[in-house]
PDB file of N, CA and C in Angstrom:
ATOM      1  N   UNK A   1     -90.481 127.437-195.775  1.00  0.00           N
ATOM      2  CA  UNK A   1     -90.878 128.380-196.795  1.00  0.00           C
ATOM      3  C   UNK A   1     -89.899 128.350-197.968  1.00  0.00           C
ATOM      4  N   UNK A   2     -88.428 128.216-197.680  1.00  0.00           N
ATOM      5  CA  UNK A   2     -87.605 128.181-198.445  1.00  0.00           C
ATOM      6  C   UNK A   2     -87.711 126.977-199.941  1.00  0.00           C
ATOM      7  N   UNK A   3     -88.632 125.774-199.251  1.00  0.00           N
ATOM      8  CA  UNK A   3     -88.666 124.973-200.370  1.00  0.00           C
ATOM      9  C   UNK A   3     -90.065 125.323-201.124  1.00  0.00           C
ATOM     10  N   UNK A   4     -91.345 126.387-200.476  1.00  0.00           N
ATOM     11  CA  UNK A   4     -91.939 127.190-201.771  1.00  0.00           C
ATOM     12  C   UNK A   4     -91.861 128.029-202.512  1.00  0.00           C
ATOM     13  N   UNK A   5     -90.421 128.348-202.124  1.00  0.00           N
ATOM     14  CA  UNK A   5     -90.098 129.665-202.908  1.00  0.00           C
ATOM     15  C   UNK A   5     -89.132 128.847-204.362  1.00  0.00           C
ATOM     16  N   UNK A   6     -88.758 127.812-203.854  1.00  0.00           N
ATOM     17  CA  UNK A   6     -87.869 126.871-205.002  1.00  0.00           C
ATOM     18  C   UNK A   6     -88.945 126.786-205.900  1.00  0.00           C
ATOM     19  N   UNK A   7     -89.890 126.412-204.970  1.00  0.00           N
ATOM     20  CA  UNK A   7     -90.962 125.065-206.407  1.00  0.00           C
ATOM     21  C   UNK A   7     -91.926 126.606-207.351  1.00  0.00           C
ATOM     22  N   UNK A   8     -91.732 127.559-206.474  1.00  0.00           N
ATOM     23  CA  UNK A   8     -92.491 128.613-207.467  1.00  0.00           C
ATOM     24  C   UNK A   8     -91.569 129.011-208.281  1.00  0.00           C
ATOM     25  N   UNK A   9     -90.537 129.360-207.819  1.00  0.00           N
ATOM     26  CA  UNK A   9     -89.244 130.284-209.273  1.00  0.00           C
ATOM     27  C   UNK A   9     -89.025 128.847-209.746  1.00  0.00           C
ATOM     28  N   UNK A  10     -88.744 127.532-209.785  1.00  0.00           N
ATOM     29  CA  UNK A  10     -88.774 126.748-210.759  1.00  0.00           C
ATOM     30  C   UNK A  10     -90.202 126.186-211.548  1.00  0.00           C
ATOM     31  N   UNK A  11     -91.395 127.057-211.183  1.00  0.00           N
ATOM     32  CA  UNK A  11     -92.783 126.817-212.334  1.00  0.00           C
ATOM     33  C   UNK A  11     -92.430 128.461-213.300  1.00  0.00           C
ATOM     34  N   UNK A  12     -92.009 129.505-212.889  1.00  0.00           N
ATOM     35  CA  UNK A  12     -91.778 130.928-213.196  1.00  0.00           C
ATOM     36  C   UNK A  12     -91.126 130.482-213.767  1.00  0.00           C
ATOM     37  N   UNK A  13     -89.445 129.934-213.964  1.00  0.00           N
ATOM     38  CA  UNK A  13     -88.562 129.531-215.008  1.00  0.00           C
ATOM     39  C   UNK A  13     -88.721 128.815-216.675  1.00  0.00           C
ATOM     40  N   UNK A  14     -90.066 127.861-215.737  1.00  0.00           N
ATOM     41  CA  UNK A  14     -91.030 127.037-217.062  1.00  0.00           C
ATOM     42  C   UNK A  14     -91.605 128.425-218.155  1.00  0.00           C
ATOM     43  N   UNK A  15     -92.189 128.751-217.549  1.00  0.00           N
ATOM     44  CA  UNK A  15     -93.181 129.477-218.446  1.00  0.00           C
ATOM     45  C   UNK A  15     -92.521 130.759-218.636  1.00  0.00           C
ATOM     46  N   UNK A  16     -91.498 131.185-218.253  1.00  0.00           N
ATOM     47  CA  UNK A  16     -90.527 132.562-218.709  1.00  0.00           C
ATOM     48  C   UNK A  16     -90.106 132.561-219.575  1.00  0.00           C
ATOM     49  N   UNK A  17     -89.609 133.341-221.191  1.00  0.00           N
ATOM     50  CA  UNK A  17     -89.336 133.408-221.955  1.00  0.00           C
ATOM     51  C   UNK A  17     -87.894 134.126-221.777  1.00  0.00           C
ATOM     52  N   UNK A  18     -87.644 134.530-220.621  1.00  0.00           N
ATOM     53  CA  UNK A  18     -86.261 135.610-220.373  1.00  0.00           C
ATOM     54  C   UNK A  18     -85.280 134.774-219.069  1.00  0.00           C
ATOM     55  N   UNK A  19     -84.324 135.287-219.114  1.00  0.00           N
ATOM     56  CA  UNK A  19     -83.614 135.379-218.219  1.00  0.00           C
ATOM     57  C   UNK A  19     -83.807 135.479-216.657  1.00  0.00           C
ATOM     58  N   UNK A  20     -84.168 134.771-215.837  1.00  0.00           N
ATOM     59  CA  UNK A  20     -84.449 135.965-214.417  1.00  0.00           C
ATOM     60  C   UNK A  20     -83.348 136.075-213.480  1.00  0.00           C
ATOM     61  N   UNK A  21     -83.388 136.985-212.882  1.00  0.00           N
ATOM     62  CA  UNK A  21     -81.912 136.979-211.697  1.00  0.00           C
ATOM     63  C   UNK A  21     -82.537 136.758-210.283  1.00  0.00           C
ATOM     64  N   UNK A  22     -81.928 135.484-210.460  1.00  0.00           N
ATOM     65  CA  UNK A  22     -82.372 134.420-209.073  1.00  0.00           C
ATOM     66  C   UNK A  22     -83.098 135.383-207.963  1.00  0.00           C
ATOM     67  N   UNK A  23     -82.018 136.071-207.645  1.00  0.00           N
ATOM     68  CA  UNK A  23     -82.181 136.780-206.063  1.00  0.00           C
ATOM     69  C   UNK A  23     -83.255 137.629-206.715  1.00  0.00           C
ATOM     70  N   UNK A  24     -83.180 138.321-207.173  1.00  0.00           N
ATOM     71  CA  UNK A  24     -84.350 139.411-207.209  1.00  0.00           C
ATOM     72  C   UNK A  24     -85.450 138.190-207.611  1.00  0.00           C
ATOM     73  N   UNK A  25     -85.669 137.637-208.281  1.00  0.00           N
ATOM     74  CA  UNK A  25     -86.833 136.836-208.455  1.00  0.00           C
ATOM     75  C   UNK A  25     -87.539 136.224-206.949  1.00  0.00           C
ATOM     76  N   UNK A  26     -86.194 135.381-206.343  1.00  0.00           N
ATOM     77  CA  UNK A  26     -86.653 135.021-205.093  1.00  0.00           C
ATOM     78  C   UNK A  26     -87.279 136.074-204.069  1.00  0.00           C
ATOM     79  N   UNK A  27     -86.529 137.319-203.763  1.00  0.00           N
ATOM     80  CA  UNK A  27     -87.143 138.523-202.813  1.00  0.00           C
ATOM     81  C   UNK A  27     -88.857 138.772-203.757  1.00  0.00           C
ATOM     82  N   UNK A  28     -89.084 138.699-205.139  1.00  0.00           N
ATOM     83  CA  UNK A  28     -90.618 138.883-204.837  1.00  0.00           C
ATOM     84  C   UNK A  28     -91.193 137.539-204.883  1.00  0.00           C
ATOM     85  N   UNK A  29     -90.635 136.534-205.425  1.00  0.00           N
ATOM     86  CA  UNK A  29     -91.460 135.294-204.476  1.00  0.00           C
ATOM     87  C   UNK A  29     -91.852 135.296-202.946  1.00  0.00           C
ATOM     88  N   UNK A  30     -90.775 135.300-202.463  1.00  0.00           N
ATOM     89  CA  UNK A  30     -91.063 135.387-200.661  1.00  0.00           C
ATOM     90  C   UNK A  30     -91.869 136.426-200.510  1.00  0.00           C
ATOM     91  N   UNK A  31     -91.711 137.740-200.662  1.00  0.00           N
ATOM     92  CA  UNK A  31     -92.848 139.122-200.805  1.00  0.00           C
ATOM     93  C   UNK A  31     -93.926 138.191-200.668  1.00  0.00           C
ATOM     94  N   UNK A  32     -94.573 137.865-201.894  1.00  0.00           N
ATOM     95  CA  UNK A  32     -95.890 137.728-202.660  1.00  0.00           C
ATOM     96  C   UNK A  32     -96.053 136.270-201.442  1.00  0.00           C
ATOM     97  N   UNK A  33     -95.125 135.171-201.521  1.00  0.00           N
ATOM     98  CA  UNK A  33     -96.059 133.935-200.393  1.00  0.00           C
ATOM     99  C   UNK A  33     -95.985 134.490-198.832  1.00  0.00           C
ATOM    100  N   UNK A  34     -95.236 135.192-198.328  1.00  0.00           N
ATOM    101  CA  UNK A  34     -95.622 136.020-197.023  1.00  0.00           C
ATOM    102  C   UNK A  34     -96.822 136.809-197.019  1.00  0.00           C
ATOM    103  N   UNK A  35     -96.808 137.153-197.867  1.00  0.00           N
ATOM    104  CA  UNK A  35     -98.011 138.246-197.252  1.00  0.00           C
ATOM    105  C   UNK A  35     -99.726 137.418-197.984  1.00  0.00           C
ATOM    106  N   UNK A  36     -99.478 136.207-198.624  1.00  0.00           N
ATOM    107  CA  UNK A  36    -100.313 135.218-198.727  1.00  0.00           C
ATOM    108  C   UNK A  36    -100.845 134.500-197.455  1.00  0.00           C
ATOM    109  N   UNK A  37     -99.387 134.050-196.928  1.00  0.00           N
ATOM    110  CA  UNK A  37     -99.567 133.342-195.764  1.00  0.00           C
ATOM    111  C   UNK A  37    -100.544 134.173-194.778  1.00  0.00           C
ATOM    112  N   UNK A  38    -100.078 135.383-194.747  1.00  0.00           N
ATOM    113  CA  UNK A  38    -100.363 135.974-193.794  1.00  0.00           C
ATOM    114  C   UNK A  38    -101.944 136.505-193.858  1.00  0.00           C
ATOM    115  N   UNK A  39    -102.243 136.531-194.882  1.00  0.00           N
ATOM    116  CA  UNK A  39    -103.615 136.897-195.605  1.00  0.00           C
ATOM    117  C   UNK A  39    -104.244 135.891-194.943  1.00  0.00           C
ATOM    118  N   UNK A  40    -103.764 134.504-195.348  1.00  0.00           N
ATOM    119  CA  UNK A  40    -104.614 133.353-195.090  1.00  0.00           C
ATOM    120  C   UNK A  40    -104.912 132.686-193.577  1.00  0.00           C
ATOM    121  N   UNK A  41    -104.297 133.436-193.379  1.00  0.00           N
ATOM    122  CA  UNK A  41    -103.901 133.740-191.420  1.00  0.00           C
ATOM    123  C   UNK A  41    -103.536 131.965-191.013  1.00  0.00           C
ATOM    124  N   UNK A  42    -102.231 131.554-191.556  1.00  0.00           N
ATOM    125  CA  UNK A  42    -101.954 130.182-191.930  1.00  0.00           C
ATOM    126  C   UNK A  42    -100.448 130.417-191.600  1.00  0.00           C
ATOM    127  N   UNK A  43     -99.811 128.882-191.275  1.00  0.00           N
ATOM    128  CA  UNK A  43     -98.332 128.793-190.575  1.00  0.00           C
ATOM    129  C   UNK A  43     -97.715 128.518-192.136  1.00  0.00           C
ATOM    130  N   UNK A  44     -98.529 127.777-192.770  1.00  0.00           N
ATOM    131  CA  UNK A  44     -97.849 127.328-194.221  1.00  0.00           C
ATOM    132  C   UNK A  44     -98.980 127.474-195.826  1.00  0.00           C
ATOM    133  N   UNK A  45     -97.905 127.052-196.367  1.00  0.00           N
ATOM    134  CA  UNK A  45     -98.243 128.317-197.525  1.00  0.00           C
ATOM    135  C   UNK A  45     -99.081 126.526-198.735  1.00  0.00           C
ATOM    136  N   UNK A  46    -100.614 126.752-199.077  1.00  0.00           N
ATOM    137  CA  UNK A  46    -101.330 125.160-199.760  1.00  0.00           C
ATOM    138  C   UNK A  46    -100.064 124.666-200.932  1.00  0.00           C
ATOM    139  N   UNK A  47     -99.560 123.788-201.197  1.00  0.00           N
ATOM    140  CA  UNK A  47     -99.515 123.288-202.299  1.00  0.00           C
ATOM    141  C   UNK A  47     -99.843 123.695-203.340  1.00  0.00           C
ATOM    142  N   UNK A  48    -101.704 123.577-203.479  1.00  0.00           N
ATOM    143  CA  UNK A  48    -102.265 123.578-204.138  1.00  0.00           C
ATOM    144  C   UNK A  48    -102.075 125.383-205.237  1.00  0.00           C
ATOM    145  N   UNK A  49    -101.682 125.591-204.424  1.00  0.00           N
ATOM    146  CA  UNK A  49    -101.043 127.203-205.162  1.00  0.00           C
ATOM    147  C   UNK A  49     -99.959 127.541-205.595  1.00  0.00           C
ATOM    148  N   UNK A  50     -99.276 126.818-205.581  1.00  0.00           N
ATOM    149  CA  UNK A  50     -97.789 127.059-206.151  1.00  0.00           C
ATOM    150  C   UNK A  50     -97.686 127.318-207.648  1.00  0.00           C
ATOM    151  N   UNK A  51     -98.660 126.950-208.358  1.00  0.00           N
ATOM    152  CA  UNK A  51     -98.889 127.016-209.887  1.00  0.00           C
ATOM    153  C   UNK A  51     -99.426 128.378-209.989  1.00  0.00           C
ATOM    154  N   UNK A  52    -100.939 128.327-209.601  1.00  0.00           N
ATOM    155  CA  UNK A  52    -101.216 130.059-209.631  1.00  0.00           C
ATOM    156  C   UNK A  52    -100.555 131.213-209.336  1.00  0.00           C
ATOM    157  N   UNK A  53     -99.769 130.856-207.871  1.00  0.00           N
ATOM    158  CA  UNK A  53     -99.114 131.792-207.396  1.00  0.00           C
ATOM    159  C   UNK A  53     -97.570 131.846-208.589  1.00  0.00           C
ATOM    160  N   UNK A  54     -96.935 131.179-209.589  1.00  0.00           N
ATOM    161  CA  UNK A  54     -96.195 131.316-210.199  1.00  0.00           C
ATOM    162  C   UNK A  54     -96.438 131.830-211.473  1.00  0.00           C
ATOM    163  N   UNK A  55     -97.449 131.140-211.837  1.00  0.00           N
ATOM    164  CA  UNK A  55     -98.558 132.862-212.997  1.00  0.00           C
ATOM    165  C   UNK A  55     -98.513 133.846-212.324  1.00  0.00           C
ATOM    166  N   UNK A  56     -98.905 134.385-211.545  1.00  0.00           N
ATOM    167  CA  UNK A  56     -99.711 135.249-210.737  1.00  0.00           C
ATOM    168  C   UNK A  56     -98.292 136.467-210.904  1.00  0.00           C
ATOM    169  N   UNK A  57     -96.766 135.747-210.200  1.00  0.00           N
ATOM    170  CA  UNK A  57     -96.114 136.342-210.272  1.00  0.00           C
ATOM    171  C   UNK A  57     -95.314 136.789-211.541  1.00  0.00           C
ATOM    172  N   UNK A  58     -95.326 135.914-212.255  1.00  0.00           N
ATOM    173  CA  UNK A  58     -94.711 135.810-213.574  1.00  0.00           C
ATOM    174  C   UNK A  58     -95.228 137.130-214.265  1.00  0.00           C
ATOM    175  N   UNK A  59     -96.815 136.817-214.563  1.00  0.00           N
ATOM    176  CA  UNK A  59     -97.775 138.240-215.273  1.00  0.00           C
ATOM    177  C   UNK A  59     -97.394 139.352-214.702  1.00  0.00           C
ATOM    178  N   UNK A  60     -97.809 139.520-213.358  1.00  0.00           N
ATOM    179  CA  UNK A  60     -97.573 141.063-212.589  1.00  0.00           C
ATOM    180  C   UNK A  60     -95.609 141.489-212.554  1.00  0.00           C
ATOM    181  N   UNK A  61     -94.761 140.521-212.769  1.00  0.00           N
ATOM    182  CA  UNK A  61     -93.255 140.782-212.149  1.00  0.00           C
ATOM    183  C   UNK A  61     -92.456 140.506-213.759  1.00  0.00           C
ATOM    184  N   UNK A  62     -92.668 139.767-214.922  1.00  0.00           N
ATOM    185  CA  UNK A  62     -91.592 139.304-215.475  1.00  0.00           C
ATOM    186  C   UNK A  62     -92.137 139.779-216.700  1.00  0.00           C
ATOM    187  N   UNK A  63     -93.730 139.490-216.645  1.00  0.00           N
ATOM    188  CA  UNK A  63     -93.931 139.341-218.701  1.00  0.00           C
ATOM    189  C   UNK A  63     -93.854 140.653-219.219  1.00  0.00           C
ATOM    190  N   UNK A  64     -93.260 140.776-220.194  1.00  0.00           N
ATOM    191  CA  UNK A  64     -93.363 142.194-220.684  1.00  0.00           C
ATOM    192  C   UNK A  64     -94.207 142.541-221.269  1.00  0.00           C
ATOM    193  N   UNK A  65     -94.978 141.865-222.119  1.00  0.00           N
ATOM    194  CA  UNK A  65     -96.256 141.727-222.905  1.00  0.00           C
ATOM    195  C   UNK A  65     -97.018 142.224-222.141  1.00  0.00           C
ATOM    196  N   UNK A  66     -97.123 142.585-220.775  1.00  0.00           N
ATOM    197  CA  UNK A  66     -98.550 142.387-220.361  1.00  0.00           C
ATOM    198  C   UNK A  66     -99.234 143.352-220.543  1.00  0.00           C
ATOM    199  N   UNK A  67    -100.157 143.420-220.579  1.00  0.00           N
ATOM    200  CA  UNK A  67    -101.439 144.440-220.823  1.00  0.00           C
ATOM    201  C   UNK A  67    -102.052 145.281-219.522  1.00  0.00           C
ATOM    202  N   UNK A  68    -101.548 145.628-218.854  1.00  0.00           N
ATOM    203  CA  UNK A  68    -102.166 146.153-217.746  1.00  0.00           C
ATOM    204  C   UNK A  68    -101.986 147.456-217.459  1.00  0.00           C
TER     205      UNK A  68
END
């Protein structure tokens, strides 16, 4: 798990305009792909999501802009 939590806070870093502080970034990465995993009732967390899931977190956790 430890190397999807890398490849997501380094797509979050891409597209961030700020600063983030590692650790707190990482505790809601792991949050958000645990309880994915667990959703998906799965041992490991697709590939294929590491991009969405780094929007996903970025919008709801970092952007300030956001509209919600």
């Amino acid at each position: 798990m430890t190397e999807i939590i890398d490849k997501v806070y380094e797509k979050i870093k891409i597209i961030s305009d700020i600063n983030l502080n590692e650790v707190k970034a990482k505790l809601i990465i792991e949050s958000v792909i645990q309880d994915c995993v667990n959703y998906m009732n799965r041992e490991n967390f697709p590939e294929e999501l590491v991009l969405p899931t780094a929007v996903y977190i970025h919008k709801y956790n970092f952007d300030k802009n956001r509209n919600i």
